[in-house]
PDB file of N, CA and C in Angstrom:
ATOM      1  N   UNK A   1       0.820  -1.200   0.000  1.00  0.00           N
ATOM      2  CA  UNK A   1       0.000   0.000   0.000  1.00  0.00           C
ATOM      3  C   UNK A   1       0.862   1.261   0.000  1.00  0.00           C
ATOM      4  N   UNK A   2       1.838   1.084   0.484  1.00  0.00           N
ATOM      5  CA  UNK A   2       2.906   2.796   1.014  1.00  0.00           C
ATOM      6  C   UNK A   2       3.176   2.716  -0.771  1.00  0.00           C
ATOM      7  N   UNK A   3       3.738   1.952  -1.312  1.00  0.00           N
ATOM      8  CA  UNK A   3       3.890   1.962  -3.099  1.00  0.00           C
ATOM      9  C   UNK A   3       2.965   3.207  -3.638  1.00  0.00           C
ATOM     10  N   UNK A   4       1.915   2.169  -3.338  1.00  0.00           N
ATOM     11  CA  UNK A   4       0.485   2.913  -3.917  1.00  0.00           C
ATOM     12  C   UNK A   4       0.209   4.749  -3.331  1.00  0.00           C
ATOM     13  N   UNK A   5       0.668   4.740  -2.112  1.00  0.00           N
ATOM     14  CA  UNK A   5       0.742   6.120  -1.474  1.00  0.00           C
ATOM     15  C   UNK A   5       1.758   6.943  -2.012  1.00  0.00           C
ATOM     16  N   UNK A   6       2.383   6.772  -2.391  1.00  0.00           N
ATOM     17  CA  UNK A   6       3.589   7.585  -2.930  1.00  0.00           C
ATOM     18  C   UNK A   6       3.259   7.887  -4.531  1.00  0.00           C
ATOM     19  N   UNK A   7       2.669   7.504  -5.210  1.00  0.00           N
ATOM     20  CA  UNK A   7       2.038   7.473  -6.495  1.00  0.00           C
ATOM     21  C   UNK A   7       0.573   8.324  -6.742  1.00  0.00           C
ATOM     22  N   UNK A   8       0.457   8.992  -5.366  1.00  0.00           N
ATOM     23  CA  UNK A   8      -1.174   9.416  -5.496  1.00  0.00           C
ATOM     24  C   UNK A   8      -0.297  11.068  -6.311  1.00  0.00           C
ATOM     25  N   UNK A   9      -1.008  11.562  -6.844  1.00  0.00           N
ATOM     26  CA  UNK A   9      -0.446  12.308  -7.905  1.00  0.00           C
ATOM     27  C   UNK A   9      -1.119  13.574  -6.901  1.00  0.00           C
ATOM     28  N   UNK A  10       0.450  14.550  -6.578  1.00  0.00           N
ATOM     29  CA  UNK A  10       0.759  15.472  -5.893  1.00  0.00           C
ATOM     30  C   UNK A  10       1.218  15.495  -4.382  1.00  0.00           C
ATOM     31  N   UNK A  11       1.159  14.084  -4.705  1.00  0.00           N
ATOM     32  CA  UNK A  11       2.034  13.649  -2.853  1.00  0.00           C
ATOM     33  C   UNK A  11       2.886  14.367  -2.633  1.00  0.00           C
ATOM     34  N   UNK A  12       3.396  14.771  -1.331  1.00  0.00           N
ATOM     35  CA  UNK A  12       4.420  15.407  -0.937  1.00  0.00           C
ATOM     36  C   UNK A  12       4.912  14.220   0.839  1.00  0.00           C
ATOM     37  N   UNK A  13       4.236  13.547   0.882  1.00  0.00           N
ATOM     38  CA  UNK A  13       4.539  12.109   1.959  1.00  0.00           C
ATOM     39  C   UNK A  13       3.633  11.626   2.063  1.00  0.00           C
ATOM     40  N   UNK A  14       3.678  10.453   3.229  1.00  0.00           N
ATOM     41  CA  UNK A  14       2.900   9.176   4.083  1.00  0.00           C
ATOM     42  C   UNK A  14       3.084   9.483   4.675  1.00  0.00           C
ATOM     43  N   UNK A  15       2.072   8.708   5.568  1.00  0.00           N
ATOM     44  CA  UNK A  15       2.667   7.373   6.936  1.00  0.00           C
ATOM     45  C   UNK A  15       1.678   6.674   6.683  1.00  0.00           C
ATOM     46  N   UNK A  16       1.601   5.385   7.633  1.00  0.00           N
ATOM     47  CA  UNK A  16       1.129   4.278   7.638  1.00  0.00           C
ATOM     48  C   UNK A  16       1.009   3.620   9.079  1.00  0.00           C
ATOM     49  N   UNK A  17       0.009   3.930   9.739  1.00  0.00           N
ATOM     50  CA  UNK A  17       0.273   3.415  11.201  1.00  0.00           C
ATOM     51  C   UNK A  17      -0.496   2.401  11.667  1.00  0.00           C
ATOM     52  N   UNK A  18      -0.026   1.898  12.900  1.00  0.00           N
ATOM     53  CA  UNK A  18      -1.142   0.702  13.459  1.00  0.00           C
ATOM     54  C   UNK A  18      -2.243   1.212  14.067  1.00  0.00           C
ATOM     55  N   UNK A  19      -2.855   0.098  14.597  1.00  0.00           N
ATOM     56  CA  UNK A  19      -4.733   0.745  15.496  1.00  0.00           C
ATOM     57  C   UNK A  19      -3.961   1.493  16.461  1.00  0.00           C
ATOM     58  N   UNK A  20      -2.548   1.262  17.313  1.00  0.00           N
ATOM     59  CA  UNK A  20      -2.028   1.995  18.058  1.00  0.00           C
ATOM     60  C   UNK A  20      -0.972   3.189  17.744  1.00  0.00           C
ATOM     61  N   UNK A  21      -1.192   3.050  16.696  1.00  0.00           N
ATOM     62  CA  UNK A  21      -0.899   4.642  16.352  1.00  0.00           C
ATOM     63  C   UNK A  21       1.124   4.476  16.078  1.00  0.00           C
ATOM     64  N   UNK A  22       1.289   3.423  15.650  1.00  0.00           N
ATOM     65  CA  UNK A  22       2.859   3.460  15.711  1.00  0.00           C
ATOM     66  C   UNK A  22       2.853   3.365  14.237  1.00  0.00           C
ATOM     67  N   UNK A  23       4.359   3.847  13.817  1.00  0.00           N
ATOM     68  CA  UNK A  23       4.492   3.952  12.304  1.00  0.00           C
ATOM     69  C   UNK A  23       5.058   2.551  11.966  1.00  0.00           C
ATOM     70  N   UNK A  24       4.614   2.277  10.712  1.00  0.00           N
ATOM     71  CA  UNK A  24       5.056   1.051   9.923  1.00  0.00           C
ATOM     72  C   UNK A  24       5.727   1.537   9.010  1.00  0.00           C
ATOM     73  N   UNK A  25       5.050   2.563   7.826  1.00  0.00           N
ATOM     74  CA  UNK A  25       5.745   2.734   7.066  1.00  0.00           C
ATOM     75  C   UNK A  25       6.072   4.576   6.591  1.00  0.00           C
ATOM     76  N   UNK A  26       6.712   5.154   6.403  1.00  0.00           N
ATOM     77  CA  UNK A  26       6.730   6.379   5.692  1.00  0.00           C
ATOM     78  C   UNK A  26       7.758   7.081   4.724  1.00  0.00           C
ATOM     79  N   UNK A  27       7.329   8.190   4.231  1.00  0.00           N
ATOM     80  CA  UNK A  27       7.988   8.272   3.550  1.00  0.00           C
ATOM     81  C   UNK A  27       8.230  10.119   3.013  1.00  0.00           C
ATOM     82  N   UNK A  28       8.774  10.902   2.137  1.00  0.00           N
ATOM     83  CA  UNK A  28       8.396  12.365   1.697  1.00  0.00           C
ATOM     84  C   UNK A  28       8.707  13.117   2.929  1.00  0.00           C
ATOM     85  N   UNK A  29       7.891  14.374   3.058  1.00  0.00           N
ATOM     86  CA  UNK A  29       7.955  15.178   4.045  1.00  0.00           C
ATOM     87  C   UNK A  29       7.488  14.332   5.310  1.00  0.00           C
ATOM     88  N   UNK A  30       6.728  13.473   5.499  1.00  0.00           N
ATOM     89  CA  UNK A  30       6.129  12.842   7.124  1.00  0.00           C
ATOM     90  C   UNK A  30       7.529  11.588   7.077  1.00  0.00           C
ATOM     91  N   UNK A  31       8.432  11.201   6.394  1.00  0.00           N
ATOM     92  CA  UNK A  31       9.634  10.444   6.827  1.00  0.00           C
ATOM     93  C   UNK A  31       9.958  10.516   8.434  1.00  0.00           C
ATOM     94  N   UNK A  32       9.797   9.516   9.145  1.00  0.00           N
ATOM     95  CA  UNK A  32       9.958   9.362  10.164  1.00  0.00           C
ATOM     96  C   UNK A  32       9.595  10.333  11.219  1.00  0.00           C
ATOM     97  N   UNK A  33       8.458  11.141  11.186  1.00  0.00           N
ATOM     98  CA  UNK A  33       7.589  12.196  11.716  1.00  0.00           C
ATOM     99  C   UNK A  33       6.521  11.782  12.698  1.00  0.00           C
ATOM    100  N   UNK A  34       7.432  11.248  14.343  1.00  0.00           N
ATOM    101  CA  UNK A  34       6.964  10.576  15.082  1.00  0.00           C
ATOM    102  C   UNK A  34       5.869  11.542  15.676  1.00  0.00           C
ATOM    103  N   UNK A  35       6.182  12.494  15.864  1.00  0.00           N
ATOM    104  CA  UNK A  35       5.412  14.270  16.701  1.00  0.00           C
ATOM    105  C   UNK A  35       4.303  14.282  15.842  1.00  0.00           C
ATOM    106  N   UNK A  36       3.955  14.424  14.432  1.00  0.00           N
ATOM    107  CA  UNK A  36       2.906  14.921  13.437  1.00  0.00           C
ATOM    108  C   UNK A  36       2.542  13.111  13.479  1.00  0.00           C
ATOM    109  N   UNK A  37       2.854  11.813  13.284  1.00  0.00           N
ATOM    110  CA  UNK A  37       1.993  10.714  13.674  1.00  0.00           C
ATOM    111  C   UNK A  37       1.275  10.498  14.569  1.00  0.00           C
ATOM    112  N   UNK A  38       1.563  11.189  16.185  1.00  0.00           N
ATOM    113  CA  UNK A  38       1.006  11.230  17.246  1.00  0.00           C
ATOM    114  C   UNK A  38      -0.512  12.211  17.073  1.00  0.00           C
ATOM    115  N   UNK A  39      -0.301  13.437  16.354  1.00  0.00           N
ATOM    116  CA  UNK A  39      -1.201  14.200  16.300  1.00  0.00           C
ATOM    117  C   UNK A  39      -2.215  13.491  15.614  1.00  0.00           C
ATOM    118  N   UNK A  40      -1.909  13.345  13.810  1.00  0.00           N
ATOM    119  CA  UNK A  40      -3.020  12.583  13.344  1.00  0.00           C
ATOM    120  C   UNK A  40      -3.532  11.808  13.876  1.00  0.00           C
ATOM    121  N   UNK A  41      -2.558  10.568  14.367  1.00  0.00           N
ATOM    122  CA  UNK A  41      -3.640   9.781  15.251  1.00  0.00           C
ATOM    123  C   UNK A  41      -4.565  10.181  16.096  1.00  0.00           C
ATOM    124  N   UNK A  42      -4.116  11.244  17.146  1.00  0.00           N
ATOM    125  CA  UNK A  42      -5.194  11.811  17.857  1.00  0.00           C
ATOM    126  C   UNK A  42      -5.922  12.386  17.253  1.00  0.00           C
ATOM    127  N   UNK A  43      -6.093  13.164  16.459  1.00  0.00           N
ATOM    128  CA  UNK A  43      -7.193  13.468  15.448  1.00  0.00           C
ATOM    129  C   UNK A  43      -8.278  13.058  14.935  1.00  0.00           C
ATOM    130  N   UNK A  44      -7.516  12.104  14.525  1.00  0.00           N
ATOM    131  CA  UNK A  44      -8.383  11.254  13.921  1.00  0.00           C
ATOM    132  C   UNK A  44      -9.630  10.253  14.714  1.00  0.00           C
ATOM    133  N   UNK A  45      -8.524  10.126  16.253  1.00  0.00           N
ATOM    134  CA  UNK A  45      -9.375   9.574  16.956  1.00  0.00           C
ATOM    135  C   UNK A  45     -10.703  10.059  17.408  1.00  0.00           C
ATOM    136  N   UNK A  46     -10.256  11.573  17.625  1.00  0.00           N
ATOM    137  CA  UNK A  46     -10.932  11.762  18.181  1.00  0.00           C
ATOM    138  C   UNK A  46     -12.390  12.087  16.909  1.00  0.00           C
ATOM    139  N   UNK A  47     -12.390  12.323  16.124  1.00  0.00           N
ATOM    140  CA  UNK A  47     -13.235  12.229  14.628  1.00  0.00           C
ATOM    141  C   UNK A  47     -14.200  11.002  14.589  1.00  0.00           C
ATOM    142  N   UNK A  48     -13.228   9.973  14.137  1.00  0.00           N
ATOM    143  CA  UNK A  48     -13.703   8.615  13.783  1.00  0.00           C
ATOM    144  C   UNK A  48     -13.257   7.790  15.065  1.00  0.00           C
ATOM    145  N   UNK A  49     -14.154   6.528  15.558  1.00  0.00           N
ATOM    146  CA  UNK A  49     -14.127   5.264  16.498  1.00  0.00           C
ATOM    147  C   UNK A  49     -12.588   4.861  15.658  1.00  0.00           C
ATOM    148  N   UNK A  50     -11.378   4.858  16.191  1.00  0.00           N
ATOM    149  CA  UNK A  50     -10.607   3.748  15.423  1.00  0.00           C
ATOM    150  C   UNK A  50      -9.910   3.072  16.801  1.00  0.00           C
ATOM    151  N   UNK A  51      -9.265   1.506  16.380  1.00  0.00           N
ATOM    152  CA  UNK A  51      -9.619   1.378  15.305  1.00  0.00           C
ATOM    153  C   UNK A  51     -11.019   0.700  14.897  1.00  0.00           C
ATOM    154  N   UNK A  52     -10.987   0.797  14.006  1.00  0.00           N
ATOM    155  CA  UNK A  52     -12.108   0.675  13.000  1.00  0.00           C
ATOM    156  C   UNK A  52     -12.843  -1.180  13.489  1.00  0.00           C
ATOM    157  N   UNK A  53     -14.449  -1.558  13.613  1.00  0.00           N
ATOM    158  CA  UNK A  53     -14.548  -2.749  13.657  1.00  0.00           C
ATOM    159  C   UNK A  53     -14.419  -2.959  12.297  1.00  0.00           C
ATOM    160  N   UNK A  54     -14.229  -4.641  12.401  1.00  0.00           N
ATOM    161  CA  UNK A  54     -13.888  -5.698  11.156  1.00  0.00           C
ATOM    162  C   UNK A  54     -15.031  -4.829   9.614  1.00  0.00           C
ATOM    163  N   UNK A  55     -16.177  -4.703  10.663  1.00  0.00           N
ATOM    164  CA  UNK A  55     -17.818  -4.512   9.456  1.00  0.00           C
ATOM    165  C   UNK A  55     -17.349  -3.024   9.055  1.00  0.00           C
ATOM    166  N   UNK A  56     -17.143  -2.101  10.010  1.00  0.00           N
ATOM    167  CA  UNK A  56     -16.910  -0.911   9.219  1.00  0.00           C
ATOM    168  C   UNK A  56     -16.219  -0.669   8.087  1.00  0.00           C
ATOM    169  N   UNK A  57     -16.436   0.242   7.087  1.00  0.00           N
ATOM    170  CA  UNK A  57     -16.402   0.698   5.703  1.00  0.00           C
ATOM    171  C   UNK A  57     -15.237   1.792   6.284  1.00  0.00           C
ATOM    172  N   UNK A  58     -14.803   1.952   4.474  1.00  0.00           N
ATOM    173  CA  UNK A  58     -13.138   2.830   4.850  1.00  0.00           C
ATOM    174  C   UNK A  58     -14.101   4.179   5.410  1.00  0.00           C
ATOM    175  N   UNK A  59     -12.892   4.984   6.161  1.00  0.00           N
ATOM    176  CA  UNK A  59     -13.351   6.251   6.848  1.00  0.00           C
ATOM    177  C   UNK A  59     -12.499   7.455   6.728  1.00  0.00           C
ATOM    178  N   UNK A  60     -12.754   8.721   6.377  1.00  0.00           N
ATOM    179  CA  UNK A  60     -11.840   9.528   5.898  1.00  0.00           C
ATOM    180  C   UNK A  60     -12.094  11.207   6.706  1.00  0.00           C
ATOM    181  N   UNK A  61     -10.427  11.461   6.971  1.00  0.00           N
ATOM    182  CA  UNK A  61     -10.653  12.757   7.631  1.00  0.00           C
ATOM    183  C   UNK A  61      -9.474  13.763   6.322  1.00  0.00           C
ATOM    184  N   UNK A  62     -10.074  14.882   6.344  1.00  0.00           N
ATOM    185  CA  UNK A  62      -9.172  15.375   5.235  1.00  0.00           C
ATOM    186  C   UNK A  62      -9.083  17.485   6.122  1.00  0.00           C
ATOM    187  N   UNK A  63      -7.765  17.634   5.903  1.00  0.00           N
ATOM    188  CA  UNK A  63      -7.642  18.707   6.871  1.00  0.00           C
ATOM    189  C   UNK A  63      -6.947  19.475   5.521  1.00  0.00           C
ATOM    190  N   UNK A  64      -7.893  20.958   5.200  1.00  0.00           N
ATOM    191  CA  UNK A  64      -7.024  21.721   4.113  1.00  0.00           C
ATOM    192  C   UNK A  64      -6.233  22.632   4.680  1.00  0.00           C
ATOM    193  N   UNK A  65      -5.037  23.488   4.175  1.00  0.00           N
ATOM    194  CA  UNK A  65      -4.150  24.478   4.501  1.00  0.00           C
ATOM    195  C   UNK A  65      -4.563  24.929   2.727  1.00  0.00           C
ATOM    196  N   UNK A  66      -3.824  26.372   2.885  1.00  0.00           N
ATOM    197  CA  UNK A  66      -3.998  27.316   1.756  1.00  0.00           C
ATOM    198  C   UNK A  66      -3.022  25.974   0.757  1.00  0.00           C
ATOM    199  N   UNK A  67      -2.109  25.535   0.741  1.00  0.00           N
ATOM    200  CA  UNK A  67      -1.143  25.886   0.225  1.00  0.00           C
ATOM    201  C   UNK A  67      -0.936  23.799   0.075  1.00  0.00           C
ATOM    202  N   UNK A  68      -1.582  22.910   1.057  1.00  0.00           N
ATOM    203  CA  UNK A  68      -1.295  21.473   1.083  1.00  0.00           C
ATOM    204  C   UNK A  68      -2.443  21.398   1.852  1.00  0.00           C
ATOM    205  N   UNK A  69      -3.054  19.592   2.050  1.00  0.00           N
ATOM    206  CA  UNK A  69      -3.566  19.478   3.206  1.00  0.00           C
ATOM    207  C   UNK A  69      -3.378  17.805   3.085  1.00  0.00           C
ATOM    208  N   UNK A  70      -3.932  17.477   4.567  1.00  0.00           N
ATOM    209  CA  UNK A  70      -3.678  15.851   4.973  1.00  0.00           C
ATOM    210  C   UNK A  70      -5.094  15.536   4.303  1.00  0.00           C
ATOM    211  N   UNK A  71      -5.061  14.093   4.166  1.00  0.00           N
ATOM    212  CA  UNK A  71      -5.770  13.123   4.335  1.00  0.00           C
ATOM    213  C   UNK A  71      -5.585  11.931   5.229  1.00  0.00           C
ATOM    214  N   UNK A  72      -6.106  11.721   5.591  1.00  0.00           N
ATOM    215  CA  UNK A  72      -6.224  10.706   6.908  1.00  0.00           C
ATOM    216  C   UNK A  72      -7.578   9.459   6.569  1.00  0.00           C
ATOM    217  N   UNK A  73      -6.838   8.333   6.460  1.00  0.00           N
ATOM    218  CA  UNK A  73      -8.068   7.189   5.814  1.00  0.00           C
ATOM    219  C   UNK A  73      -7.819   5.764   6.557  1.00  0.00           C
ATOM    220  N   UNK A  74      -9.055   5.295   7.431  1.00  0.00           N
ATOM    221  CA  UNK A  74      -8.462   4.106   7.573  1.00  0.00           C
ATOM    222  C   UNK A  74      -9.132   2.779   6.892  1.00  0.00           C
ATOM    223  N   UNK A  75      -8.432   1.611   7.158  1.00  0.00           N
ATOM    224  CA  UNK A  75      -9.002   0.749   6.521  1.00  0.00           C
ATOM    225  C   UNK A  75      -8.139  -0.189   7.438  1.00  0.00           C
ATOM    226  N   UNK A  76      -8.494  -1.807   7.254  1.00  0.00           N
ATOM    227  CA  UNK A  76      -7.645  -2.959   7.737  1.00  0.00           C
ATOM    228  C   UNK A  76      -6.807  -2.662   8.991  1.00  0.00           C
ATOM    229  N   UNK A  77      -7.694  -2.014  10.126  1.00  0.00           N
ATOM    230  CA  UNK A  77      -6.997  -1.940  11.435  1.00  0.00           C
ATOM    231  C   UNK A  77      -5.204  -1.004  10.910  1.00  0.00           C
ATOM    232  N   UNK A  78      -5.285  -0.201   9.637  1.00  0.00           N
ATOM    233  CA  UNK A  78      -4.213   0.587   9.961  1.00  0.00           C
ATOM    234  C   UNK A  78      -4.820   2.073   9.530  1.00  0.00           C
ATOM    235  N   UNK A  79      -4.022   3.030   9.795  1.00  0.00           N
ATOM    236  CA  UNK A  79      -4.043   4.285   9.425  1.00  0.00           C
ATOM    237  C   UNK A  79      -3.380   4.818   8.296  1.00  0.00           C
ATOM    238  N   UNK A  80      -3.579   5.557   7.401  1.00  0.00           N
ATOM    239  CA  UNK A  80      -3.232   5.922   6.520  1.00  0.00           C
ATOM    240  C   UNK A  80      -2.961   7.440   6.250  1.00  0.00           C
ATOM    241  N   UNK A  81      -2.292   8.190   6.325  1.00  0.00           N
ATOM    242  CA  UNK A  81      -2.174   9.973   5.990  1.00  0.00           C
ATOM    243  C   UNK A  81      -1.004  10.527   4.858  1.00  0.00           C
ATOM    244  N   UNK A  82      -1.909  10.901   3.792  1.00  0.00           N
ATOM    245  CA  UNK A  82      -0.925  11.595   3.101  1.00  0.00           C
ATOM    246  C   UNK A  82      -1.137  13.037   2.744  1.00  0.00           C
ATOM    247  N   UNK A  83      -0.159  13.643   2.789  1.00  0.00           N
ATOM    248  CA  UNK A  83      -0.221  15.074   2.855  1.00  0.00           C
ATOM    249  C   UNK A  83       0.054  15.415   0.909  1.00  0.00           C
ATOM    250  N   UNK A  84      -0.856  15.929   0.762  1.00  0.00           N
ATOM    251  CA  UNK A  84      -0.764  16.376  -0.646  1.00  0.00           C
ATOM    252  C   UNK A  84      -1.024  18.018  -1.046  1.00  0.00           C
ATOM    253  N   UNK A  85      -0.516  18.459  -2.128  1.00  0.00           N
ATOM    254  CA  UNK A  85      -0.228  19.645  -2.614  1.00  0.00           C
ATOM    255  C   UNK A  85      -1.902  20.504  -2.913  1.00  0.00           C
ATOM    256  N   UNK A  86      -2.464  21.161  -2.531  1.00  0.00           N
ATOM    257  CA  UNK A  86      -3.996  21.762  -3.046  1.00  0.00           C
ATOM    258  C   UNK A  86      -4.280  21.412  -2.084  1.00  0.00           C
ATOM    259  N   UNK A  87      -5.349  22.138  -2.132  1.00  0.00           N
ATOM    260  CA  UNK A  87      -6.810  21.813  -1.238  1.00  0.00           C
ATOM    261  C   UNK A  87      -7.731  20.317  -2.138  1.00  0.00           C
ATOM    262  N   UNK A  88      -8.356  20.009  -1.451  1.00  0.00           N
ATOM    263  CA  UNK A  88      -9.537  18.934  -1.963  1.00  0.00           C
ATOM    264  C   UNK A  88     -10.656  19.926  -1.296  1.00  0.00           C
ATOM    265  N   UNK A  89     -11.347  19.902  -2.521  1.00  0.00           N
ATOM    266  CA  UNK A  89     -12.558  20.800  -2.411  1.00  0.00           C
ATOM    267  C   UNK A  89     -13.949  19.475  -2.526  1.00  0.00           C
ATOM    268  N   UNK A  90     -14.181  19.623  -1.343  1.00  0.00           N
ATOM    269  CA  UNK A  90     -15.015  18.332  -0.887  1.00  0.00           C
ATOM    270  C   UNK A  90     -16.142  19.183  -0.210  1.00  0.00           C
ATOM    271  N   UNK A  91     -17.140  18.662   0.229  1.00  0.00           N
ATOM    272  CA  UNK A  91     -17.713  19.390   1.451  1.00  0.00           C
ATOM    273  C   UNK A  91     -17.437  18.563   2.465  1.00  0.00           C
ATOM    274  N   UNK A  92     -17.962  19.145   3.518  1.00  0.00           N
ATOM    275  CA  UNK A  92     -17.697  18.666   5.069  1.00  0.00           C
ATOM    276  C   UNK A  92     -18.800  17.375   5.546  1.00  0.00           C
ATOM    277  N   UNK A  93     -18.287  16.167   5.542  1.00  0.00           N
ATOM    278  CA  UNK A  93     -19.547  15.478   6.159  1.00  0.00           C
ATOM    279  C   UNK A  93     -19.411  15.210   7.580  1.00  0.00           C
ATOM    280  N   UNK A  94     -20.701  15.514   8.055  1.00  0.00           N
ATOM    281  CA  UNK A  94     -20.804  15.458   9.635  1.00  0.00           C
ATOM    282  C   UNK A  94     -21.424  14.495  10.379  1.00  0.00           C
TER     283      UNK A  94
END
């Protein structure tokens, strides 16, 4: 999957963490970015139930800046965040 993350077109990094929030894999600007893994995770936690049960469907938190913003997605009891270039012009679901 980190392959596949590094290929999302305008990446600027990963990570890849467990239900406990430790890094497996990363890479780009979040390369070994233990301080900004701690945050997302809390973030995220506090957003979405993770981790995630077996039945739940993928779940997505997406945070814009002018200039980059995260995405945060989980799936298969791991975490996923990649920070990419633009905004994603989404609306807000609540």
């Amino acid at each position: 999957m980190s392959q596949q993350l590094e290929q999302i077109a305008g990446s600027l990094g990963y990570l890849e963490m467990d239900g406990d929030g430790n890094i497996l894999k990363s890479g780009g600007e979040l390369e070994n970015e233990e301080r900004m893994a701690n945050h997302f995770y809390d973030l995220f936690c506090q957003c979405v139930q993770f981790p995630l049960e077996p039945t739940d469907e993928l779940r997505r938190v997406s945070v814009n800046y002018n200039e980059f913003c995260f995405v945060m997605m989980a799936s298969s009891g791991h975490l996923f965040v990649v920070k990419r270039m633009g905004k994603l012009q989404e609306p807000a679901i609540v």
